[in-house]
Protein backbone atom coordinates (compact mmCIF):
# COMPACT_ATOMS: atom_id res chain seq x y z
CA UNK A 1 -49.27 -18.12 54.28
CA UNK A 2 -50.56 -21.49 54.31
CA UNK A 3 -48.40 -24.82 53.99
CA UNK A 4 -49.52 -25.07 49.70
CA UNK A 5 -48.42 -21.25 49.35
CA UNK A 6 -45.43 -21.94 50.67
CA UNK A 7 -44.69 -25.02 49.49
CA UNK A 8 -45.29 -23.37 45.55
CA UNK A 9 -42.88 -20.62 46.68
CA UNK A 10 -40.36 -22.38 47.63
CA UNK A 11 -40.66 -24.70 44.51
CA UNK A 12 -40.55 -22.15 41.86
CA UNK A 13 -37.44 -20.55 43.81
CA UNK A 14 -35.67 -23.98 43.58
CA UNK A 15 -36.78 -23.88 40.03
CA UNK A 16 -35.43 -20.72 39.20
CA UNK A 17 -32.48 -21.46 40.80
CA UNK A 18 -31.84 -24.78 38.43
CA UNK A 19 -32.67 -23.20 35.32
CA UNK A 20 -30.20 -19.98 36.48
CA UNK A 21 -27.49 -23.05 36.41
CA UNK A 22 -28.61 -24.77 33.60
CA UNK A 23 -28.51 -21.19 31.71
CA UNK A 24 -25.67 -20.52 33.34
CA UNK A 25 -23.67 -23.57 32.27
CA UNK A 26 -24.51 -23.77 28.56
CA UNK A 27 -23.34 -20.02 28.40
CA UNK A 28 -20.32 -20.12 30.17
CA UNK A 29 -18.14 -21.26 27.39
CA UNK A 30 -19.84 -18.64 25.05
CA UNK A 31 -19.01 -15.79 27.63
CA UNK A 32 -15.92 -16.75 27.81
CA UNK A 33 -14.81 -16.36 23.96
CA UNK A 34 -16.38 -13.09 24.33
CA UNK A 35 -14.28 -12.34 27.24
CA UNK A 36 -10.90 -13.84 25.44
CA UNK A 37 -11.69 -11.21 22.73
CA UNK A 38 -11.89 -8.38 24.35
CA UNK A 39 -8.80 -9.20 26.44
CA UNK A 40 -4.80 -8.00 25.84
CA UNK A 41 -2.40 -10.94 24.87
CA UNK A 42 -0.56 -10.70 28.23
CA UNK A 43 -4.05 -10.55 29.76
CA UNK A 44 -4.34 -13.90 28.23
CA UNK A 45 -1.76 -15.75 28.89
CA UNK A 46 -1.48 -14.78 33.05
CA UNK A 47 -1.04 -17.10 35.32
CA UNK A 48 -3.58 -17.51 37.30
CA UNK A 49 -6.35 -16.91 34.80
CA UNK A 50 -8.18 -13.28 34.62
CA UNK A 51 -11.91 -14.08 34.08
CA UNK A 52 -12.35 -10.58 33.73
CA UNK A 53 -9.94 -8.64 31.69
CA UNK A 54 -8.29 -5.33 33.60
CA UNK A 55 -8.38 -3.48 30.26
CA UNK A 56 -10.63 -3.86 27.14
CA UNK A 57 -9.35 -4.16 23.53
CA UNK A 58 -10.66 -4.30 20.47
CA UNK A 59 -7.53 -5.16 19.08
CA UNK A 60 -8.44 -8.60 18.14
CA UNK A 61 -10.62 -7.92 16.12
CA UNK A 62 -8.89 -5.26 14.16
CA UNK A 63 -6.23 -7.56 13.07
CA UNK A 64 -9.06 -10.09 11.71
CA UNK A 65 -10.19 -7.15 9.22
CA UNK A 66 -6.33 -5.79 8.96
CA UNK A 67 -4.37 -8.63 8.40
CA UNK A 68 -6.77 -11.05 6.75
CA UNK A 69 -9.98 -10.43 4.26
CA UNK A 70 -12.47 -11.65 6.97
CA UNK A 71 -14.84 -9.93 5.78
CA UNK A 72 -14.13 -11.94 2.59
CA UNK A 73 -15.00 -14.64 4.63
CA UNK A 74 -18.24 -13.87 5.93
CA UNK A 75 -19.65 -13.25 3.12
CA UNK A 76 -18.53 -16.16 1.61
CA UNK A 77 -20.03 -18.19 4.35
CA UNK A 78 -23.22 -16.16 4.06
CA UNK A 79 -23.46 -17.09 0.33
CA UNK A 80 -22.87 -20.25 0.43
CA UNK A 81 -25.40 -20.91 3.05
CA UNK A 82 -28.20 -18.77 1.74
CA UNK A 83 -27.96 -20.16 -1.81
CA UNK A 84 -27.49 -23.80 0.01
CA UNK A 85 -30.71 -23.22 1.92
CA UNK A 86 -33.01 -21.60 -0.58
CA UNK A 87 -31.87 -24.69 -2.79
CA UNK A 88 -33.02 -26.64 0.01
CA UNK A 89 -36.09 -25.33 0.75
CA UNK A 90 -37.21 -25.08 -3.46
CA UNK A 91 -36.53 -28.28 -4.10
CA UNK A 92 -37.47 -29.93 -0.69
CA UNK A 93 -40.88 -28.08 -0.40
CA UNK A 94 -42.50 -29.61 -3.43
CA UNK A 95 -40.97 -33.18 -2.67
CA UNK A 96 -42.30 -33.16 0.69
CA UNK A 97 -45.76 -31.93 -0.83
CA UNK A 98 -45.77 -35.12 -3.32
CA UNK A 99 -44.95 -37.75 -1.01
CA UNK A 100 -47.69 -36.20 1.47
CA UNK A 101 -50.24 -35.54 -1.22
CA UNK A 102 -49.94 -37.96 -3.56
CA UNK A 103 -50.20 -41.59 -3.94
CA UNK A 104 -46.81 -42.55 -5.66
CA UNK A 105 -45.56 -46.19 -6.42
CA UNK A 106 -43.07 -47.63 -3.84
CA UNK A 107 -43.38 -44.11 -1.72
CA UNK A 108 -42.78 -46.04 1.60
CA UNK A 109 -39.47 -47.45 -0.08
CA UNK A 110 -38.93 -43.58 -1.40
CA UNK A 111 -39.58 -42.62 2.62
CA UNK A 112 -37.14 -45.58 3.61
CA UNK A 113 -34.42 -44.29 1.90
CA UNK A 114 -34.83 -40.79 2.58
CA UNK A 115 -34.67 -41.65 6.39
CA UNK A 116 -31.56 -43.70 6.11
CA UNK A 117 -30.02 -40.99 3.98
CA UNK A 118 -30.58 -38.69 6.80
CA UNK A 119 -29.42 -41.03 9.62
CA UNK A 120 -26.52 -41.82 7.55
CA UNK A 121 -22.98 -40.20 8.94
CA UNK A 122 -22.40 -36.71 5.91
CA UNK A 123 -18.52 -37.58 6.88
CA UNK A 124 -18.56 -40.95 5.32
CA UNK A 125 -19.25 -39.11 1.95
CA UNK A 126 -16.09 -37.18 1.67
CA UNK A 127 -14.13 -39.21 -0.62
CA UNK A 128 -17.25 -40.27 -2.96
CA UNK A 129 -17.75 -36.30 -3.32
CA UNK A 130 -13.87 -35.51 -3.70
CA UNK A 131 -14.21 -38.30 -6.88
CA UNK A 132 -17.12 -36.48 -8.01
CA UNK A 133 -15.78 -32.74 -7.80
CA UNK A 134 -12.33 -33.82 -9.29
CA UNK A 135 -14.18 -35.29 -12.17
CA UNK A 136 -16.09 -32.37 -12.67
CA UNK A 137 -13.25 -29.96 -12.22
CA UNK A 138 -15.41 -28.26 -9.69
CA UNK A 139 -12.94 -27.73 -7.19
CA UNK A 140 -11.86 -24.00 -5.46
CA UNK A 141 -15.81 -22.90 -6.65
CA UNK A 142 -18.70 -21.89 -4.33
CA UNK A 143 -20.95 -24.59 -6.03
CA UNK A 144 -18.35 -27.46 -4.50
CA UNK A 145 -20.17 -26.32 -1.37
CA UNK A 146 -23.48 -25.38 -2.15
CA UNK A 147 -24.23 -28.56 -3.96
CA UNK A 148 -23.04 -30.91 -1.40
CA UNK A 149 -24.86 -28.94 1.40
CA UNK A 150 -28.14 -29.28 -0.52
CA UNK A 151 -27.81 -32.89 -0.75
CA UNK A 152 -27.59 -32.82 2.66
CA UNK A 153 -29.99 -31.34 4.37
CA UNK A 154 -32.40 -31.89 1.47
CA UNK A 155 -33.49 -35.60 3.36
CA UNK A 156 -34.51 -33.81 6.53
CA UNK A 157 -36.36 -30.85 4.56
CA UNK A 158 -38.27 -33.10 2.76
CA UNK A 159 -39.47 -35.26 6.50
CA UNK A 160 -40.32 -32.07 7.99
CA UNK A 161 -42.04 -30.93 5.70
CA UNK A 162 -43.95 -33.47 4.51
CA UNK A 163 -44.84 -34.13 8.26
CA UNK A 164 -46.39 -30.30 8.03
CA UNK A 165 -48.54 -31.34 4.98
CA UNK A 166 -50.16 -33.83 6.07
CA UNK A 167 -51.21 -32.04 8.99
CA UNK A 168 -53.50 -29.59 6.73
CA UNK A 169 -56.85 -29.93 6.33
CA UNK A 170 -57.69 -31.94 2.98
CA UNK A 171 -60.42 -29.39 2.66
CA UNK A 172 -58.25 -26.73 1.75
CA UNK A 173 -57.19 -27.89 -1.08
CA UNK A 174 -60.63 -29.22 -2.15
CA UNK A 175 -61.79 -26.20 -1.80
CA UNK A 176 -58.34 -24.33 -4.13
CA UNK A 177 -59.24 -27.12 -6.59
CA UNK A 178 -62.79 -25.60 -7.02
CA UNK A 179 -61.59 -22.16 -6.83
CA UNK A 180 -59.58 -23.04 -10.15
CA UNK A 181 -56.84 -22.98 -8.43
CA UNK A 182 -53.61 -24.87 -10.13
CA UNK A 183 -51.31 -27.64 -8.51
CA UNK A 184 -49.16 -24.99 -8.03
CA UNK A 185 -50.97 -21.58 -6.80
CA UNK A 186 -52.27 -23.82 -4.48
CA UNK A 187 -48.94 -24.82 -2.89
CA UNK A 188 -47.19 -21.72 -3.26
CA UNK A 189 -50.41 -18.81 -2.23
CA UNK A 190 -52.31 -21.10 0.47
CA UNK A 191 -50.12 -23.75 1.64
CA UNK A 192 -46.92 -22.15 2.12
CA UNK A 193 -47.85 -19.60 3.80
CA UNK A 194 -49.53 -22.12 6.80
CA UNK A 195 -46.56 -23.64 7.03
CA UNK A 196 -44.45 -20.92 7.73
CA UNK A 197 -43.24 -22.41 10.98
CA UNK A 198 -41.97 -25.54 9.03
CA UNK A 199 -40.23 -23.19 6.31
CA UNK A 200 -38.55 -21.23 9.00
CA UNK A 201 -37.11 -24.26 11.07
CA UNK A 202 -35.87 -26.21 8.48
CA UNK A 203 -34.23 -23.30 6.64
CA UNK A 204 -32.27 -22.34 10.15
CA UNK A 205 -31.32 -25.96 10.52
CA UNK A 206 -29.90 -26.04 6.64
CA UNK A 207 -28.36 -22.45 7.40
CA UNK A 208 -26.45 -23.25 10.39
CA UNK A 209 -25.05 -26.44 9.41
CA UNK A 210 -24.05 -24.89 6.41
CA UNK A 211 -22.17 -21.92 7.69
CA UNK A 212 -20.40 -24.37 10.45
CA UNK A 213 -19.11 -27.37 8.52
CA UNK A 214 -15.43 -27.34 8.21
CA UNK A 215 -14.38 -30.54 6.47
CA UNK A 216 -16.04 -30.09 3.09
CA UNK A 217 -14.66 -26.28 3.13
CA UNK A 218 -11.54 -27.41 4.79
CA UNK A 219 -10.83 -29.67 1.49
CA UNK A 220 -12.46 -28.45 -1.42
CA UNK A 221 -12.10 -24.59 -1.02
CA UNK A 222 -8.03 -24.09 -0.94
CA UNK A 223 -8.33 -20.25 -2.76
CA UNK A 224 -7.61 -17.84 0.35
CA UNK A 225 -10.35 -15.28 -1.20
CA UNK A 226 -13.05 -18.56 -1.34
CA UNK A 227 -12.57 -19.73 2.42
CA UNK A 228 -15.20 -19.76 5.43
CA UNK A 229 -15.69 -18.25 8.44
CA UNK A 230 -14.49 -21.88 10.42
CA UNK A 231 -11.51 -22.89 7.97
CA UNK A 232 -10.44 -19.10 8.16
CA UNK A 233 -10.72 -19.22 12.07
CA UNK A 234 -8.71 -22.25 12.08
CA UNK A 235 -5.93 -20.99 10.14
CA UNK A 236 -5.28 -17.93 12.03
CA UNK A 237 -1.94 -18.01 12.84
CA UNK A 238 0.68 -16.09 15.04
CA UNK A 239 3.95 -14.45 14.35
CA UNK A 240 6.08 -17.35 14.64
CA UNK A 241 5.19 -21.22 14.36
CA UNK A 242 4.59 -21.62 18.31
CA UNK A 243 2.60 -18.16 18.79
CA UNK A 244 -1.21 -19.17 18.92
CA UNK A 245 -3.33 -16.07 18.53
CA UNK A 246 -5.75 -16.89 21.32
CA UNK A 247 -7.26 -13.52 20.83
CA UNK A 248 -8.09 -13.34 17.33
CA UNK A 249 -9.66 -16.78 17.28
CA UNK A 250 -11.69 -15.87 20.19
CA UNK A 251 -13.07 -12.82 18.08
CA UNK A 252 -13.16 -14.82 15.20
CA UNK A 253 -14.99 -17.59 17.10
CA UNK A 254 -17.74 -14.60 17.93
CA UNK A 255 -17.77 -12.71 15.20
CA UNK A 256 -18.88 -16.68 13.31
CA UNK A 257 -21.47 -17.15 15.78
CA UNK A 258 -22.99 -13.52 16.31
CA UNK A 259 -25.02 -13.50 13.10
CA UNK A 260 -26.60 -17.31 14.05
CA UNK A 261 -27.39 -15.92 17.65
CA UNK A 262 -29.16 -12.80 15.91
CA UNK A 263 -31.35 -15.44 13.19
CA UNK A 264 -32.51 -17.68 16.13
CA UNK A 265 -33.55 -14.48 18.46
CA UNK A 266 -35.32 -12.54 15.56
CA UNK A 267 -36.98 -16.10 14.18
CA UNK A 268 -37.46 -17.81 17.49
CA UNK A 269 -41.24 -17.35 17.86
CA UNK A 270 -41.26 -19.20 14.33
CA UNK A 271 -38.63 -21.86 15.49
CA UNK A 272 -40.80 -23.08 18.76
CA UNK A 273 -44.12 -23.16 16.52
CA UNK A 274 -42.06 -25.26 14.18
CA UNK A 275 -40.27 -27.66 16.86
CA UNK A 276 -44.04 -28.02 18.99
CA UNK A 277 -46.44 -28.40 16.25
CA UNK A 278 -48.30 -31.94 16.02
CA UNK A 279 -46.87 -32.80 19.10
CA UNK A 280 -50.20 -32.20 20.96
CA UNK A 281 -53.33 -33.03 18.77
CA UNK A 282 -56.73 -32.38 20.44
């Protein structure tokens, strides 16, 4: 073995090695929950800490499904987000389409304000949109979510997408246009389906930020049966005031992030062709 050879070797070892700890140290917290979970409430609170627990229990998360509706829960979070992203994505989609397509008075002022709108803090909104849903009596109802959540992510949809577009060949649309092909067969049975990668991205980003925000759900969702997956998690309580249920928050904490985990892995071919195209043009 040559001096190169061994060199490379001992290289992609040390490279290995750092992305083992890199790996390593992002999942550590997540392993962690899971191991809280699955541990016994005496387990938990030893002194000194038990990284591994001596006995496995799926206790914790029986009581999430016995002594609350978390199921409730779950599916409320999964409604709100799907309807929130599909909202999204229909209304977004054709914006995006517009502003990359055609030529539309003050569009670099429209593209101005969509870009401060999405730089702009969602927090500092609370008490315009508390005004808004009082007024409109909108308050313990799924659409005091799924409105706000729209509104959003609806400013990033719109930049990604549009970003997609104009990557397309102009051709292909010529081309629909001579076919007889409408406006709107030509977005929705040529376009689309090229910029599946875009679709996909944007829809996971929407999804997850709706299913984790807590202060919007926190304030304007105070019916038990109506809650989410985080303000449910955060209420769990004990059996008296200073008995913190370590173990069902853990499971709740995994049980909220399991279904997330599972929509990146089964769309994550998707999500890297969407997060890497355009940035290499040859």
């Amino acid at each position: 073995m040559n001096n190169v050879q061994s060199r490379s070797l001992i290289f992609k070892v040390i490279l290995t090695g750092a992305i083992g700890l890199i790996a390593l140290f992002c999942l550590a917290p997540v392993l962690w929950q899971v191991l809280t979970s699955l541990k016994t409430g005496q387990e938990i609170l030893a002194i000194p800490n038990r990284y591994w627990p001596q006995h496995y229990t799926l206790d914790n998360y029986t009581v999430l499904f016995t002594d609350r509706p978390f199921l409730r829960y779950i599916l409320n979070s999964g409604f709100v987000s799907l309807a929130s992203t599909g909202l999204c994505l229909s209304i977004g989609t054709p914006a995006a389409y517009a502003l990359a397509r055609l030529r539309l008075w003050g569009q670099q002022f429209i593209l101005a304000g969509i870009l401060v709108v999405t730089l702009f803090p969602y927090v500092l909104l609370f008490l315009g949109l508390l005004e808004i849903l009082q007024a409109l009596k909108l308050g313990n109802n799924y659409l005091a979510l799924i409105v706000p959540y729209t509104a959003i992510n609806l400013p990033l949809t719109i930049l990604v997408m549009r970003s997609f577009f104009q990557q397309l060949p102009q051709d292909l649309e010529d081309a629909a246009q001579v076919d007889g092909y409408s406006t709107w067969q030509m977005l929705t049975q040529i376009l689309l389906p090229m910029t599946t990668p875009a679709l996909v991205t944007t829809g996971i980003l929407a999804f997850i930020f709706s299913w984790n925000e807590f202060i919007f759900a926190l304030t304007f969702i105070t019916q038990d049966d109506l809650k989410t997956i985080p303000v449910a998690a955060a209420q769990l309580s004990g059996a008296t005031v200073f008995d913190v249920p370590y173990g069902p928050i853990a499971a709740a904490t995994v049980l909220g992030t399991f279904p997330l985990v599972l929509l990146v892995l089964f769309f994550q071919r998707q999500i890297v062709q969407g997060l890497t195209a355009g940035a290499v043009k040859g």
